[in-house]
N, C-alpha and C. Protein backbone atom coordinates (compact mmCIF):
# COMPACT_ATOMS: atom_id res chain seq x y z
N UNK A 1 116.00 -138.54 43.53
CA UNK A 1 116.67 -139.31 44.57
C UNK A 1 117.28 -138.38 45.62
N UNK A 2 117.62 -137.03 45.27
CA UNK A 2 118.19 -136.06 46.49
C UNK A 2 117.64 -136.07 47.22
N UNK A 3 116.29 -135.17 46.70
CA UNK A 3 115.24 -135.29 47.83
C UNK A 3 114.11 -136.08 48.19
N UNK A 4 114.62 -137.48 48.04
CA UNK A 4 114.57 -138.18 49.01
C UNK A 4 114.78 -138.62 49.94
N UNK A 5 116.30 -138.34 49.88
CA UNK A 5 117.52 -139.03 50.53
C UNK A 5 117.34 -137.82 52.00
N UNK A 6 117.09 -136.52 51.27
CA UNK A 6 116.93 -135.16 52.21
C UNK A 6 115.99 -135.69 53.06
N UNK A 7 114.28 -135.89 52.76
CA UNK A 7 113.80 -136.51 53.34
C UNK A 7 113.65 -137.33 54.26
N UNK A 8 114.31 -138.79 54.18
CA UNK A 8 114.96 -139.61 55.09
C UNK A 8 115.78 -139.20 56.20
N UNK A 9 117.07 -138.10 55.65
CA UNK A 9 117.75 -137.57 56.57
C UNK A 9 116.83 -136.99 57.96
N UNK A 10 115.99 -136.05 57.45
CA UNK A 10 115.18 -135.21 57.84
C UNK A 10 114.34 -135.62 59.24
N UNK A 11 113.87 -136.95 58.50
CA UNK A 11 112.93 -137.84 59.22
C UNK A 11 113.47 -138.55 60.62
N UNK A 12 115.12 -139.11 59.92
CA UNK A 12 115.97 -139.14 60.83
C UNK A 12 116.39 -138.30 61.94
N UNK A 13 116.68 -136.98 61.74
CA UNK A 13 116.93 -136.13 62.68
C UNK A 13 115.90 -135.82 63.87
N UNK A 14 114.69 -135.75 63.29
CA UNK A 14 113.71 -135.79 63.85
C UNK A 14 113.41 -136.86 65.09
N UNK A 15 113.77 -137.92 64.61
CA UNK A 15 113.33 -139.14 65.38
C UNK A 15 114.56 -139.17 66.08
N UNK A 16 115.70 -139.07 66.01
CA UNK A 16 116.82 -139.31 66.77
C UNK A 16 116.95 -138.42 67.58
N UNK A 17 116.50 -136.75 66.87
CA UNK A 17 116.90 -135.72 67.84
C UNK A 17 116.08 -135.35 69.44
N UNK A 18 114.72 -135.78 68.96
CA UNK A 18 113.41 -135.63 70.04
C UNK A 18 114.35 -136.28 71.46
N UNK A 19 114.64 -137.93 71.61
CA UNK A 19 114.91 -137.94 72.87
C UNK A 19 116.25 -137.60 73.27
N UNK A 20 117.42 -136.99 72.37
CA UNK A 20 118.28 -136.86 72.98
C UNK A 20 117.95 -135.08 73.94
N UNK A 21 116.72 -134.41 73.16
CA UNK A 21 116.36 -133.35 73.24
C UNK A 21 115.84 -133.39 75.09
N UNK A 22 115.01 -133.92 75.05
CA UNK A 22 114.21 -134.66 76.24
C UNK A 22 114.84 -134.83 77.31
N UNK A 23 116.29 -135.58 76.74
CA UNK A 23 117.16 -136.13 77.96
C UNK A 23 118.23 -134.56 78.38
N UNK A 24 118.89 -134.58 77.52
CA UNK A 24 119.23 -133.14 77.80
C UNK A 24 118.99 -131.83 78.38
N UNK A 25 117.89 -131.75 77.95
CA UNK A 25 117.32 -130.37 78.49
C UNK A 25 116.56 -131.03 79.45
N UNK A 26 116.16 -131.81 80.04
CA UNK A 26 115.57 -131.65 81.47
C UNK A 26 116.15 -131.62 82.73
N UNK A 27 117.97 -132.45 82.45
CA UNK A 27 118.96 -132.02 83.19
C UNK A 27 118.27 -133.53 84.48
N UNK A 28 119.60 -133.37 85.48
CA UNK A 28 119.72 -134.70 85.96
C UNK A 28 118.30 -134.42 87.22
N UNK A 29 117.54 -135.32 87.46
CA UNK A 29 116.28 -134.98 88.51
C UNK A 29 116.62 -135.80 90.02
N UNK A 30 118.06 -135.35 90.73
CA UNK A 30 117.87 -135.38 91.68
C UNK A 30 117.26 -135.15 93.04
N UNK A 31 117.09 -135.84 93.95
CA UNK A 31 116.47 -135.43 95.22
C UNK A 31 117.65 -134.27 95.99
N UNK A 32 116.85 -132.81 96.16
CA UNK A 32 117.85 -131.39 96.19
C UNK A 32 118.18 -132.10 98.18
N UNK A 33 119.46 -131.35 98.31
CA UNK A 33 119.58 -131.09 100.02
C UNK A 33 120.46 -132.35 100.40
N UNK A 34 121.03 -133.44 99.34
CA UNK A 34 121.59 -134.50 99.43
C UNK A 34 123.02 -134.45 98.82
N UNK A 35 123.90 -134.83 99.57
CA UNK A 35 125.53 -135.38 98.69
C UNK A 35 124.59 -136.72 98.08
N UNK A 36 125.45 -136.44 96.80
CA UNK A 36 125.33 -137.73 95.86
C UNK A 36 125.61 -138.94 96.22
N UNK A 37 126.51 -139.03 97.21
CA UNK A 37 126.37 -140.58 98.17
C UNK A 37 125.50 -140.64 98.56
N UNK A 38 124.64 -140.16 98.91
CA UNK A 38 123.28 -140.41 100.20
C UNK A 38 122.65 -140.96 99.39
N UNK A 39 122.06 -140.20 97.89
CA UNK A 39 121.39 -141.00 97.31
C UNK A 39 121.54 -142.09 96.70
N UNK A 40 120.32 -143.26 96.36
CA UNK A 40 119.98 -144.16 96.12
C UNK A 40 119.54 -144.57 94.02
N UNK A 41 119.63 -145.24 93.33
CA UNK A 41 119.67 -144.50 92.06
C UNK A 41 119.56 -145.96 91.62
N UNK A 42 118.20 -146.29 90.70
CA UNK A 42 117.57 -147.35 90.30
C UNK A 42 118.79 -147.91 89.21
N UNK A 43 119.05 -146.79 88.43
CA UNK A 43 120.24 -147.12 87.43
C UNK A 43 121.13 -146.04 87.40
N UNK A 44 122.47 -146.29 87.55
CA UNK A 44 123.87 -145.30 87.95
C UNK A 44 123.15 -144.01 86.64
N UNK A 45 123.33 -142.75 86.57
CA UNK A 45 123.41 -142.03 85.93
C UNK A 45 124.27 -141.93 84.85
N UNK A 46 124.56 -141.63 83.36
CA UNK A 46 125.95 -141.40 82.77
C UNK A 46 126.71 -140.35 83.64
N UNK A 47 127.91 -139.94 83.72
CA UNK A 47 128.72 -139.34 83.81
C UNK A 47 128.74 -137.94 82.68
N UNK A 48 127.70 -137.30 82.88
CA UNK A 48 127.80 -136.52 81.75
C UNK A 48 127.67 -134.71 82.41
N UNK A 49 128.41 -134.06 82.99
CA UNK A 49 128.32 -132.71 83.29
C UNK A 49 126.60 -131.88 82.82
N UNK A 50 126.22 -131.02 83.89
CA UNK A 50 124.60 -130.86 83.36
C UNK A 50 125.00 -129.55 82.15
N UNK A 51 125.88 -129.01 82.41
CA UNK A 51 125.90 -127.67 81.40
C UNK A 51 126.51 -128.45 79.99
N UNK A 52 127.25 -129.87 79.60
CA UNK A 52 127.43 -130.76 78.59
C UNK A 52 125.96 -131.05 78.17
N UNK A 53 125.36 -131.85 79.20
CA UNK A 53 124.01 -131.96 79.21
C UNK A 53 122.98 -131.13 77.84
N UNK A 54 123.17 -129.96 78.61
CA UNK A 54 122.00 -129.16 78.50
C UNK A 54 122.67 -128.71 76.89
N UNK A 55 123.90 -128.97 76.78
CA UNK A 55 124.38 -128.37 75.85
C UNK A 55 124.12 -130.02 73.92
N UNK A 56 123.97 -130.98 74.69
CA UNK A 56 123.89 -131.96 73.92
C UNK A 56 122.39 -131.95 73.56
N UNK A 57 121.36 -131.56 74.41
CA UNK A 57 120.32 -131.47 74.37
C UNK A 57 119.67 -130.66 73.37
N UNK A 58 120.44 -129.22 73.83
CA UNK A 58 120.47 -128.45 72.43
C UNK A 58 120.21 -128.54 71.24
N UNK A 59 121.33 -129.28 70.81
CA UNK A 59 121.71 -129.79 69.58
C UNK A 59 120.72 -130.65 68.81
N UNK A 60 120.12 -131.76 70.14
CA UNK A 60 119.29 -132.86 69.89
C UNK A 60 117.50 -131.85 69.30
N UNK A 61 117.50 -131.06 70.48
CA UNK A 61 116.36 -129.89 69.71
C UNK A 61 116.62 -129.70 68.12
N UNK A 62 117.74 -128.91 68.09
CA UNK A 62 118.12 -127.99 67.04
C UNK A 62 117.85 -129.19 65.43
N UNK A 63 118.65 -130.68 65.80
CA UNK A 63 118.29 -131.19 64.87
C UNK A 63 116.76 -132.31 64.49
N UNK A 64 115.83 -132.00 65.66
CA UNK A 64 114.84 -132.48 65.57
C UNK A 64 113.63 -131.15 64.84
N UNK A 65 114.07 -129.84 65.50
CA UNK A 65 113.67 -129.12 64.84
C UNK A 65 113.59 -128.46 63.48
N UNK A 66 115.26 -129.04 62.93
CA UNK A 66 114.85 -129.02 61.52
C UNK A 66 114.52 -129.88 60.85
N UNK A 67 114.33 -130.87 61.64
CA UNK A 67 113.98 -132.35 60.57
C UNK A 67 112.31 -132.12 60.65
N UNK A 68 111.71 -131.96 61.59
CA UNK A 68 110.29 -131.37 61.66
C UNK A 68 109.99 -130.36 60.45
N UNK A 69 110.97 -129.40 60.39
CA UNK A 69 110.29 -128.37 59.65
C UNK A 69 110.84 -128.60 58.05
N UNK A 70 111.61 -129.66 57.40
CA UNK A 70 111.59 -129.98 56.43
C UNK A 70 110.91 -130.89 55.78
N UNK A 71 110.58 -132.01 57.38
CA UNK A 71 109.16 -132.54 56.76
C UNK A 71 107.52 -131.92 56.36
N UNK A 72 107.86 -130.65 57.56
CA UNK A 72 106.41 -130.26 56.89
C UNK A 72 106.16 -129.22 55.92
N UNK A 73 107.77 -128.66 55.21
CA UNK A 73 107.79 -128.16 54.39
C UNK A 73 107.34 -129.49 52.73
N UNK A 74 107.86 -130.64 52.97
CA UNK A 74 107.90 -131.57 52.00
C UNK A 74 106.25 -131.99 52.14
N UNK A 75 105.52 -132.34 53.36
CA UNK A 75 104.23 -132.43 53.02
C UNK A 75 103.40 -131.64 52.59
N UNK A 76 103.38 -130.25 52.88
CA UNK A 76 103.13 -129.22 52.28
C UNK A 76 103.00 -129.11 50.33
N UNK A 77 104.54 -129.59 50.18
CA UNK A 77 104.30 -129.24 48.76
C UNK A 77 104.01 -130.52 48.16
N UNK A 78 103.80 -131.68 48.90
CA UNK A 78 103.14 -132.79 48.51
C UNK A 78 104.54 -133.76 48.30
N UNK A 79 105.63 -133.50 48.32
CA UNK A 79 106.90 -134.80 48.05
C UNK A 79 106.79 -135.54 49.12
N UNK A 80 106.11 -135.27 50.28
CA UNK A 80 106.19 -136.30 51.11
C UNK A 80 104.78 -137.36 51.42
N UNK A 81 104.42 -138.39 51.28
CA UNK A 81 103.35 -138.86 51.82
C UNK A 81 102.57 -138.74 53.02
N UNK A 82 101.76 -137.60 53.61
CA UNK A 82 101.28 -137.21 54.79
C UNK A 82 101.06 -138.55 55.58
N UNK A 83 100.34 -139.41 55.20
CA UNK A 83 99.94 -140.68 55.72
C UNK A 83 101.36 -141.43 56.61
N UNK A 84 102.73 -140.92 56.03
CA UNK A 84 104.38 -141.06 56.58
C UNK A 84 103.80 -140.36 58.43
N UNK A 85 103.29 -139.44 58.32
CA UNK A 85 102.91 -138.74 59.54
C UNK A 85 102.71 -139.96 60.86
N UNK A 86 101.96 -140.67 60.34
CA UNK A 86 101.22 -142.27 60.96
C UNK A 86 102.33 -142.72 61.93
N UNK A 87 103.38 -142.84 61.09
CA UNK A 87 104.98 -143.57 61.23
C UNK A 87 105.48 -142.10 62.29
N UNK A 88 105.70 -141.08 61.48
CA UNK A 88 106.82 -140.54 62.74
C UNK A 88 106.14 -139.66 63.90
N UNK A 89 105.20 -139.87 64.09
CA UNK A 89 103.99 -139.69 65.04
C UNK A 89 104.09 -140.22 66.48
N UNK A 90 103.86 -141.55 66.26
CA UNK A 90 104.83 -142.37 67.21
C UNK A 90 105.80 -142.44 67.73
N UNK A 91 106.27 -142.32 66.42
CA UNK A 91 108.56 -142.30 66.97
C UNK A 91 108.85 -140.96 68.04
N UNK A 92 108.25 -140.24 67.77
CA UNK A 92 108.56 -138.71 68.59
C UNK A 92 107.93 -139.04 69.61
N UNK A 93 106.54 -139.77 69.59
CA UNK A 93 106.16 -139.82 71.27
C UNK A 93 106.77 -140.56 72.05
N UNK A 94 107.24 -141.76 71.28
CA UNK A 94 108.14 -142.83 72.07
C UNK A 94 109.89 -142.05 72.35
N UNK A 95 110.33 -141.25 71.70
CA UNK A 95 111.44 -140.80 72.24
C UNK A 95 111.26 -139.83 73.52
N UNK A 96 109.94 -139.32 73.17
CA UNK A 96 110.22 -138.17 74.53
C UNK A 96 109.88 -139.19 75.91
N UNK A 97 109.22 -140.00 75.82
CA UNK A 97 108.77 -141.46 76.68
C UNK A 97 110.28 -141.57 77.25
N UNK A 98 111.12 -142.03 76.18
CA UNK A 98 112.51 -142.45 76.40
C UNK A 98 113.03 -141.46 77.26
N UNK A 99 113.28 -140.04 76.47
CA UNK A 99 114.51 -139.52 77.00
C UNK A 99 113.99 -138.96 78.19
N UNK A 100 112.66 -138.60 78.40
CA UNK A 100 112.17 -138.52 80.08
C UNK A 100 112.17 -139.25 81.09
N UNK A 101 112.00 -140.63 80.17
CA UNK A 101 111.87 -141.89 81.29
C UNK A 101 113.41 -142.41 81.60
N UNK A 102 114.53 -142.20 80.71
CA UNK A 102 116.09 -142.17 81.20
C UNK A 102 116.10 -141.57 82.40
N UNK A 103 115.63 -140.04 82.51
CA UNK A 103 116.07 -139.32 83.23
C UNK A 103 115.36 -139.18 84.72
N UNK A 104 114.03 -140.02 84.47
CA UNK A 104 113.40 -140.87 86.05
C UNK A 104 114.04 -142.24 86.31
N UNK A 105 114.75 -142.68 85.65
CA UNK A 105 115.33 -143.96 85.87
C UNK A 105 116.42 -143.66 86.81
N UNK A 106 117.28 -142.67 86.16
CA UNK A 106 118.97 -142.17 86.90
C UNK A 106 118.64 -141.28 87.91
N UNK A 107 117.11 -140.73 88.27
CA UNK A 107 116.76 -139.77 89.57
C UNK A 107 118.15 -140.56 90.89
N UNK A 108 118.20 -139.65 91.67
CA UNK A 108 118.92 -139.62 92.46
C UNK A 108 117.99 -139.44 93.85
N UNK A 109 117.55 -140.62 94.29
CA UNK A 109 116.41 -140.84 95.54
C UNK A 109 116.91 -141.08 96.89
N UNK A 110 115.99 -140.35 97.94
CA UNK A 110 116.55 -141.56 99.01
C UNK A 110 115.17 -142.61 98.80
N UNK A 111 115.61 -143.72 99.20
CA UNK A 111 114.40 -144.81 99.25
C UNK A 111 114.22 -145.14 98.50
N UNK A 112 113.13 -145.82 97.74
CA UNK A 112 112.68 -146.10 96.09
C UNK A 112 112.15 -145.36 95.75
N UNK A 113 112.82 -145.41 94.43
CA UNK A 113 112.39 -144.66 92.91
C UNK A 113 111.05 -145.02 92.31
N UNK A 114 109.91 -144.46 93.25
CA UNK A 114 108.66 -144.69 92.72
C UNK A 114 108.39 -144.18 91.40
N UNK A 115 109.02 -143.35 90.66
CA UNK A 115 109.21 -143.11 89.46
C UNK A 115 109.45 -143.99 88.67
N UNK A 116 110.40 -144.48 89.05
CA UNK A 116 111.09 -145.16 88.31
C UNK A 116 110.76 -147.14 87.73
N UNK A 117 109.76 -147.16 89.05
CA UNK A 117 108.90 -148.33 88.87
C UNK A 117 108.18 -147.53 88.00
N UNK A 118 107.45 -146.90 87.75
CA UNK A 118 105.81 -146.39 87.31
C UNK A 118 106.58 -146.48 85.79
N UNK A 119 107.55 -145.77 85.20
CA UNK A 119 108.19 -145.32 83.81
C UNK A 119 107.98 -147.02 83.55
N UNK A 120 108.90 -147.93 84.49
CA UNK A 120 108.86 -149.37 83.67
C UNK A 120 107.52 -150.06 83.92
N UNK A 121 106.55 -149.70 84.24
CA UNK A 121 105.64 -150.70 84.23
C UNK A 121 104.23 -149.98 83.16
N UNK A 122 104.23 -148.78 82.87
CA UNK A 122 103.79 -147.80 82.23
C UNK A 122 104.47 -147.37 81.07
N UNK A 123 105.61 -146.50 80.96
CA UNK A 123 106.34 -146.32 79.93
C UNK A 123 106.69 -147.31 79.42
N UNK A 124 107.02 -148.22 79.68
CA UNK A 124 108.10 -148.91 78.77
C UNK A 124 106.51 -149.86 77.58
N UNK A 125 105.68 -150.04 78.45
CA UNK A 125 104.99 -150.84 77.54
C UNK A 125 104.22 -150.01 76.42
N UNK A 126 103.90 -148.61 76.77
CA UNK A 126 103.30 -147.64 75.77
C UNK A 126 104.51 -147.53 74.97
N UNK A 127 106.02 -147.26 75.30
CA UNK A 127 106.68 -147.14 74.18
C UNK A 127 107.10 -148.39 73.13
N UNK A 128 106.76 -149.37 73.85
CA UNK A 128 106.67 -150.68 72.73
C UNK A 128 105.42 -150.86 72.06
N UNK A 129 104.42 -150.35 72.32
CA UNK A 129 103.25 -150.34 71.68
C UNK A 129 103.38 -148.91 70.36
N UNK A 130 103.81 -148.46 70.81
CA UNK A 130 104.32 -146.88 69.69
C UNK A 130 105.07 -147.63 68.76
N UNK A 131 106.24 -148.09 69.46
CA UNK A 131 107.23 -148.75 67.88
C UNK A 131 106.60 -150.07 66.98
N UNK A 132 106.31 -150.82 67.85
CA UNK A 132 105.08 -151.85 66.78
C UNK A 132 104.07 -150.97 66.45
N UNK A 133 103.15 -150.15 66.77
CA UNK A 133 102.38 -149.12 65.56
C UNK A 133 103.41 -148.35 64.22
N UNK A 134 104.29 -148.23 64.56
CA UNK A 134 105.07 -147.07 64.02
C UNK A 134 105.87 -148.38 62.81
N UNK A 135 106.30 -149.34 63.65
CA UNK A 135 107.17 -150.37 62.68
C UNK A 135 105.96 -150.93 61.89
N UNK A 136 104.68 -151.27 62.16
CA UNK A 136 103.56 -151.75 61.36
C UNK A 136 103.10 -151.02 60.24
N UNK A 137 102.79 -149.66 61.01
CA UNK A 137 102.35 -148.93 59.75
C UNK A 137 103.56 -148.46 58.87
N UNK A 138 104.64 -148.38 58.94
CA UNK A 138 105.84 -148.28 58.24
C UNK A 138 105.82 -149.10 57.11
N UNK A 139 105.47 -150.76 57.34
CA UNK A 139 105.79 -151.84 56.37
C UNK A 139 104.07 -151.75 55.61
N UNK A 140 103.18 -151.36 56.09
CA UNK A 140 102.45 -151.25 55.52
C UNK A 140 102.19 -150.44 54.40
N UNK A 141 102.86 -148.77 54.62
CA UNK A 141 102.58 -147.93 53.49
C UNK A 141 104.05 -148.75 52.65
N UNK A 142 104.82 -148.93 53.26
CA UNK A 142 106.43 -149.06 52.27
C UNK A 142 105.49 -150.33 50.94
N UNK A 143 105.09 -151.25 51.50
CA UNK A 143 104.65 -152.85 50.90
C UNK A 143 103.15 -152.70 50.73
N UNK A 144 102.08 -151.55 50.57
CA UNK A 144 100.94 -151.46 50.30
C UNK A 144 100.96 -152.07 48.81
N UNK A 145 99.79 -152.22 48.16
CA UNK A 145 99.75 -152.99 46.96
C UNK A 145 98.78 -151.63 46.29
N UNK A 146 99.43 -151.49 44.99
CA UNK A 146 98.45 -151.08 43.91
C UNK A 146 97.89 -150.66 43.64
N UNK A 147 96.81 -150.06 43.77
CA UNK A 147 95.31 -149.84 43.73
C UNK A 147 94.96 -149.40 41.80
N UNK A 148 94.94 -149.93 41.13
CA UNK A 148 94.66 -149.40 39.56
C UNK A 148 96.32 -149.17 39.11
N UNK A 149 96.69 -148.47 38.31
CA UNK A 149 98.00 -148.55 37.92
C UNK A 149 97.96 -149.09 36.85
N UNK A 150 97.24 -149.49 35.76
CA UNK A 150 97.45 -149.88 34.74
C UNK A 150 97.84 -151.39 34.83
N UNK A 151 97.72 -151.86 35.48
CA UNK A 151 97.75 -153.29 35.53
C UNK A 151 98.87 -153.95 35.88
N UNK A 152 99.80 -153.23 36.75
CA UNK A 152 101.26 -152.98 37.30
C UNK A 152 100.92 -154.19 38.46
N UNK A 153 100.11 -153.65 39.22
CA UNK A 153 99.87 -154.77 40.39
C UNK A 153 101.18 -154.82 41.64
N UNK A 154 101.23 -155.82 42.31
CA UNK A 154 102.56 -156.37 43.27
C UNK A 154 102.61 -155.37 44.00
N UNK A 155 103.83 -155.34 44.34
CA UNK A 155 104.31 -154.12 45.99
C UNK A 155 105.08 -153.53 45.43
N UNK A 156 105.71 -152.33 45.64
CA UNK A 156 106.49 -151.14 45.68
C UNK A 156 106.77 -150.48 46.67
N UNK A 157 107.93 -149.67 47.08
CA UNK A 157 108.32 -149.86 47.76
C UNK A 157 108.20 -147.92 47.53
N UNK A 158 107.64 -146.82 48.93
CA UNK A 158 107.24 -145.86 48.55
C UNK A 158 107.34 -144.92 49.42
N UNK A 159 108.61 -144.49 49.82
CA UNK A 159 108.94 -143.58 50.79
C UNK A 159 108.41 -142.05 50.97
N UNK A 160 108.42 -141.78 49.38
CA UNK A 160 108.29 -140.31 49.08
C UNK A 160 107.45 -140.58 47.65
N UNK A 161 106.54 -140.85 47.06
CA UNK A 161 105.53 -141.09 46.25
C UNK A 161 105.65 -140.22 45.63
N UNK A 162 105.42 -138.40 45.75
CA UNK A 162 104.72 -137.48 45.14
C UNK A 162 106.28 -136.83 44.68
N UNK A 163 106.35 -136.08 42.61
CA UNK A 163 107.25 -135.13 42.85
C UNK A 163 108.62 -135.98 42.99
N UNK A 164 108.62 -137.30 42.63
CA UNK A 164 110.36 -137.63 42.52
C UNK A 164 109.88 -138.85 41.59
């Protein structure tokens, strides 16, 4: 059950850390040569300093990067179900979707944010198509049925299969 629980964590960091990573480190994408009144801004920006920024971003790396490298230390030695890959495959593409497409949303334009149309009429529907793949195949390996087993049969529920 530890390392499982490690696992999960892991998986977690990973998936949580990617877009805060994204948003952070790319820093705010204003139009340069403008006071911040001039510009125009599809959705207000947070209030968040860029060297805070860059510094939250960090972090968001630091813990996506070890959640990466404990998962592929765990598939490696087999405690993790590679086929799990399916699931957080997605989640990472849809966060960097996110935390890039935040940061074309809060651009700082004169005129319209042709960006910022394109992210919602483009991004937003690939990243809902990622989380229904990602939430599908999730319930699928978790609630797969059986295959032989001695005559066990029904659903089980199978995060980490191998080694626990």
């Amino acid at each position: 059950m530890r390392y499982q629980g490690t696992v999960l964590l892991a998986g977690a960091g990973l998936v949580a850390g990617v877009p805060v990573a994204a948003w952070g480190l790319m820093g705010q994408q204003n139009a340069e040569g403008f006071a911040a009144s001039e510009l125009d801004y599809a959705f207000e920006p947070w209030a968040v300093p860029d060297g805070v920024a860059a510094l939250i971003g960090a972090a968001g790396l630091l813990a996506a990067g070890a959640g990466a490298a404990l998962l592929v230390r765990a598939s490696r030695r087999g405690t993790l179900d590679r086929r799990w890959w399916g699931v957080l495959g997605p989640l990472v593409v849809a966060g960097v979707i996110a935390g890039v497409g935040w940061r074309i949303l809060t651009a700082g334009v004169i005129g319209a944010n042709i960006g910022a149309g394109l992210t919602i009429m483009f991004g937003a529907p690939l990243m809902g198509g990622l989380l229904l793949w990602a939430l599908g195949r999730a319930a699928w390996l978790a609630f797969e049925r059986r295959s032989g087993g001695g005559g066990e049969g029904g659903r089980r529920f199978r995060f980490v299969p191998h080694g626990t």
